[in-house]
Protein backbone atom coordinates (compact mmCIF):
# COMPACT_ATOMS: atom_id res chain seq x y z
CA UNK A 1 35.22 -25.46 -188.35
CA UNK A 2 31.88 -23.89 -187.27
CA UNK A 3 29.47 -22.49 -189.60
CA UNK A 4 29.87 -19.08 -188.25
CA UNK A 5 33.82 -19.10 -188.39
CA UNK A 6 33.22 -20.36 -191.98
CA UNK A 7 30.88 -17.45 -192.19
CA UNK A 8 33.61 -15.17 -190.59
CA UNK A 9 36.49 -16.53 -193.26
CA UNK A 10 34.09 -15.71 -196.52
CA UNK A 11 33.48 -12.01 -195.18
CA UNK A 12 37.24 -11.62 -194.35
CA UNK A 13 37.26 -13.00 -198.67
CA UNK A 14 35.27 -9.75 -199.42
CA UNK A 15 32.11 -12.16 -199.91
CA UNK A 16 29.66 -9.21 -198.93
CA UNK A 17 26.73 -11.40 -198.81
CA UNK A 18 28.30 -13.38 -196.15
CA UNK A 19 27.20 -10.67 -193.66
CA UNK A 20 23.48 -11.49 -193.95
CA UNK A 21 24.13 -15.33 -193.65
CA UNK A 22 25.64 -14.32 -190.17
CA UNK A 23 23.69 -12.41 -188.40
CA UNK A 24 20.84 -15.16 -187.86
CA UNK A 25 23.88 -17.09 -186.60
CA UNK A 26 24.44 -15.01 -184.04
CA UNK A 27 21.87 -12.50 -183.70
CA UNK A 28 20.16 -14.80 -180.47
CA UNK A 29 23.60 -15.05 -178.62
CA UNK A 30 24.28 -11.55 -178.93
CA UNK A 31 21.08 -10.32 -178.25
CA UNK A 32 20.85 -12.46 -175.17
CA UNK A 33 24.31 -10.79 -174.09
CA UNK A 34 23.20 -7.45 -174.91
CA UNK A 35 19.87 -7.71 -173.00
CA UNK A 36 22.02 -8.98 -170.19
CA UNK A 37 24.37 -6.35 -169.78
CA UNK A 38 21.30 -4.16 -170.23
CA UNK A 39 19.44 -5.80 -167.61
CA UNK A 40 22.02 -4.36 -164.62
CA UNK A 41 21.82 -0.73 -165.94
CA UNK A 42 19.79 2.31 -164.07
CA UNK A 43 16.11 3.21 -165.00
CA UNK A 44 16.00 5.91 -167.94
CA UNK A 45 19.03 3.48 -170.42
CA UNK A 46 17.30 4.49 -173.83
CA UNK A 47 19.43 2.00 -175.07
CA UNK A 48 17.64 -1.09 -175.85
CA UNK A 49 18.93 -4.53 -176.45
CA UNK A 50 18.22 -5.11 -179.71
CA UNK A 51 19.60 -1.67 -180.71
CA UNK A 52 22.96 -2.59 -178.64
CA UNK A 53 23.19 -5.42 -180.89
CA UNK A 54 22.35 -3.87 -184.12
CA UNK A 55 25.21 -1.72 -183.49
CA UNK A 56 27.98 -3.68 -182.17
CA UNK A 57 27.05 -5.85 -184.89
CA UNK A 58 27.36 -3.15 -187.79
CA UNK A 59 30.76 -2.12 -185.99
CA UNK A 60 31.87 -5.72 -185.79
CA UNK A 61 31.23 -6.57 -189.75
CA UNK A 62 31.99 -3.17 -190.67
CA UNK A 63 35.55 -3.73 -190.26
CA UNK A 64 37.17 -4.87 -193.40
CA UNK A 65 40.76 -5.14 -191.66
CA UNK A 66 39.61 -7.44 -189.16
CA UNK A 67 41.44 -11.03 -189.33
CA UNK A 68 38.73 -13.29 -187.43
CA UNK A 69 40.31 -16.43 -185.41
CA UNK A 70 37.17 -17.86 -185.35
CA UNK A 71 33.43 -17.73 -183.54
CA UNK A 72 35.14 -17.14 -179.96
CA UNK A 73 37.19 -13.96 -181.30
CA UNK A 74 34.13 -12.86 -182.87
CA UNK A 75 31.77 -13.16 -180.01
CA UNK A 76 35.07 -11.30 -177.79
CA UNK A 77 35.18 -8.69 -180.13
CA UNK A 78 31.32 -8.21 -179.71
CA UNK A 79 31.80 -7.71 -175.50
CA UNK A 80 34.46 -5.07 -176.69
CA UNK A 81 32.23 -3.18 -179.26
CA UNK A 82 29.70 -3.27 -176.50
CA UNK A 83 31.15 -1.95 -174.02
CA UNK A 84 32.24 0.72 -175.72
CA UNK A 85 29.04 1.46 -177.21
CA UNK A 86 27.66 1.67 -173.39
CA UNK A 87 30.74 4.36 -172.69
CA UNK A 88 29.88 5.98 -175.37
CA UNK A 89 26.26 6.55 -175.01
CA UNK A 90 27.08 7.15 -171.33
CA UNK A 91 29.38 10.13 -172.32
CA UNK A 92 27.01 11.26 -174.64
CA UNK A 93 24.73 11.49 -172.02
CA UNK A 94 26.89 13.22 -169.73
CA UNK A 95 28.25 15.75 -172.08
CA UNK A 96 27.64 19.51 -171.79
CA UNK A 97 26.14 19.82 -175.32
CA UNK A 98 23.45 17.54 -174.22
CA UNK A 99 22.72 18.93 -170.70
CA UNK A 100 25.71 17.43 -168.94
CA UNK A 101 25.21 16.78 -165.30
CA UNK A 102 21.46 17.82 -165.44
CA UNK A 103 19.08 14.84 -164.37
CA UNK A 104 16.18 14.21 -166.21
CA UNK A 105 12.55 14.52 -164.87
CA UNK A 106 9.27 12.73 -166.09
CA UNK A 107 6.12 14.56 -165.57
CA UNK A 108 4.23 12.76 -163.29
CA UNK A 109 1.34 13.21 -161.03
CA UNK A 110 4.12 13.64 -157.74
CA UNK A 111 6.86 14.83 -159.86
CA UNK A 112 9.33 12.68 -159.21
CA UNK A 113 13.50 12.79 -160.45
CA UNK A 114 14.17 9.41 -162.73
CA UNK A 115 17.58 8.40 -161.40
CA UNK A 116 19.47 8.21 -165.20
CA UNK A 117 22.36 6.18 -163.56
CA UNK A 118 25.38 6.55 -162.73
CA UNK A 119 26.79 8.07 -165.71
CA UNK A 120 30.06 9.26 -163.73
CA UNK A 121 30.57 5.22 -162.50
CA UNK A 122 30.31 4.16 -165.81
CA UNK A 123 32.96 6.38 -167.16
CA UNK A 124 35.55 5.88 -164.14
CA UNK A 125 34.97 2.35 -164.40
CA UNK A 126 36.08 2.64 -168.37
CA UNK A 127 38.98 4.74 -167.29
CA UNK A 128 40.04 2.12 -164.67
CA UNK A 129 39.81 -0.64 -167.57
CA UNK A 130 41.85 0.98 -169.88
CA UNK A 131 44.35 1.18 -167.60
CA UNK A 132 44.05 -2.17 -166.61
CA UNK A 133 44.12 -3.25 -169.83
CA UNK A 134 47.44 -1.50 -170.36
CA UNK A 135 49.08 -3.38 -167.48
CA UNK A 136 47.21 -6.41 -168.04
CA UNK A 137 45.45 -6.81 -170.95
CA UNK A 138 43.89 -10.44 -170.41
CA UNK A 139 42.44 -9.38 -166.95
CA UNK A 140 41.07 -6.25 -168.86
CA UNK A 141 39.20 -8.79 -171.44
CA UNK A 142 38.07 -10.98 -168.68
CA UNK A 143 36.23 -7.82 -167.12
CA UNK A 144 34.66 -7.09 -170.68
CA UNK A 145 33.56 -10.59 -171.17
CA UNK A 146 32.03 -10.76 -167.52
CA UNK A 147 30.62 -7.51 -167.04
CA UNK A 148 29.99 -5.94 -169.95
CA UNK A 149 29.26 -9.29 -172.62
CA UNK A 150 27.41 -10.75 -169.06
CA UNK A 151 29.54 -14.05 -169.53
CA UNK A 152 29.36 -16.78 -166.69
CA UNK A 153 32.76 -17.83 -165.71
CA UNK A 154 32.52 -21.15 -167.51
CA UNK A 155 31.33 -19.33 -170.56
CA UNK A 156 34.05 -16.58 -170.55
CA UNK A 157 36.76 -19.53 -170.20
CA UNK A 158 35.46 -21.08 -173.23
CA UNK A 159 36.13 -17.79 -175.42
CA UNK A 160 39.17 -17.25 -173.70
CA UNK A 161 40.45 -21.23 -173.69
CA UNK A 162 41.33 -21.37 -170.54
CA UNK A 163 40.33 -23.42 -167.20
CA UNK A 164 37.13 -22.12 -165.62
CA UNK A 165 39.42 -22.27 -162.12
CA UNK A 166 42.15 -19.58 -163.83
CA UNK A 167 39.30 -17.66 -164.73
CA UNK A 168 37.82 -17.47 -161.27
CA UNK A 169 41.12 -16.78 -159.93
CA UNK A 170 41.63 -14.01 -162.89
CA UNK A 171 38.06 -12.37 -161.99
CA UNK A 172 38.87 -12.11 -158.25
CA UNK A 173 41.97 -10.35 -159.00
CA UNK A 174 40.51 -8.11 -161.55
CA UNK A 175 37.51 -7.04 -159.25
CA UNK A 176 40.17 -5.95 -156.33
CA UNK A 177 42.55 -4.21 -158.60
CA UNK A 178 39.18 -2.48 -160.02
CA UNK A 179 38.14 -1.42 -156.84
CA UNK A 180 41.12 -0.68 -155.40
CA UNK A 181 42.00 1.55 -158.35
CA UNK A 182 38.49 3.02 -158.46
CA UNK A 183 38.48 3.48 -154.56
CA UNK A 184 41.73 5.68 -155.12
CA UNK A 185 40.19 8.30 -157.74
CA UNK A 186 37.30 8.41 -155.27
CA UNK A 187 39.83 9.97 -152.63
């Protein structure tokens, strides 16, 4: 047993000081996938890596009624909290309350419009997922550990257990149901 699933079992035992032994653990892992995932998104993300982290991690140990099946659930669960983070932020950022569909400008010599993102992608693509994941949940964590956690296939077959082959074949499927599904709210 790894020393962050033994790590995982004393938290799940109430042992409240476990949580501090764990986050050195992991802390360069998840910041690596956090700064990944971050890496791919639009000029003007206030989100920062480290602050991605921070929070998926306080969500992640947090939970008191979470039964851990080890380091690979844990890291899984981490892509999850993630991502939604990310939709989160991104509806926060879309919301009315906040400005809604108004684009941000930085004062600069030529005055030019920072592109935020797509804000509207983001939240269809979390739509889509859902769905997928209600049809076919695997495929839907696939897509969280690839895109969102920035997994390589070999890595996301590790957490998952499976062949890196049935993960290929799993991602190819997932991306054409995606855009198929996201091509069809688009007409």
């Amino acid at each position: 047993m790894s020393e962050v699933s033994q790590i995982l079992d004393q938290i799940q035992q109430g042992q409240v000081a476990a949580a501090a032994d764990l986050l050195p653990l992991v802390y360069a892992e998840l910041r690596q996938l956090a700064g990944h995932r971050l890496r791919d998104e639009r000029p003007g993300q206030t989100l920062q890596p480290t602050a991605l982290v921070h929070e998926a991690y306080l969500r992640l140990v947090g939970e008191a009624d979470i039964k851990w099946d080890g380091r690979s659930h844990f890291f899984a669960a981490a892509a999850e909290a993630m991502r939604r983070i990310l939709i989160d932020n991104a509806r926060r950022r879309q919301s009315l309350k906040r400005g809604g569909d108004l684009a941000r400008r930085e004062l600069a010599e030529d005055d030019l419009i920072i592109d935020l993102g797509d804000v509207d992608g983001l939240l269809d693509l979390d739509t889509a997922l859902t769905k997928l994941a209600t049809e076919e949940p695997e495929l839907a964590k696939l897509v969280e550990l690839r895109y969102f956690a920035g997994l390589s296939v070999e890595e996301a077959a590790k957490v998952l257990g499976v062949f890196g082959r049935t993960v290929k074949r799993n991602w190819a499927f997932a991306r054409a149901w995606l855009g198929r599904e996201l091509n069809h709210e688009v007409e």
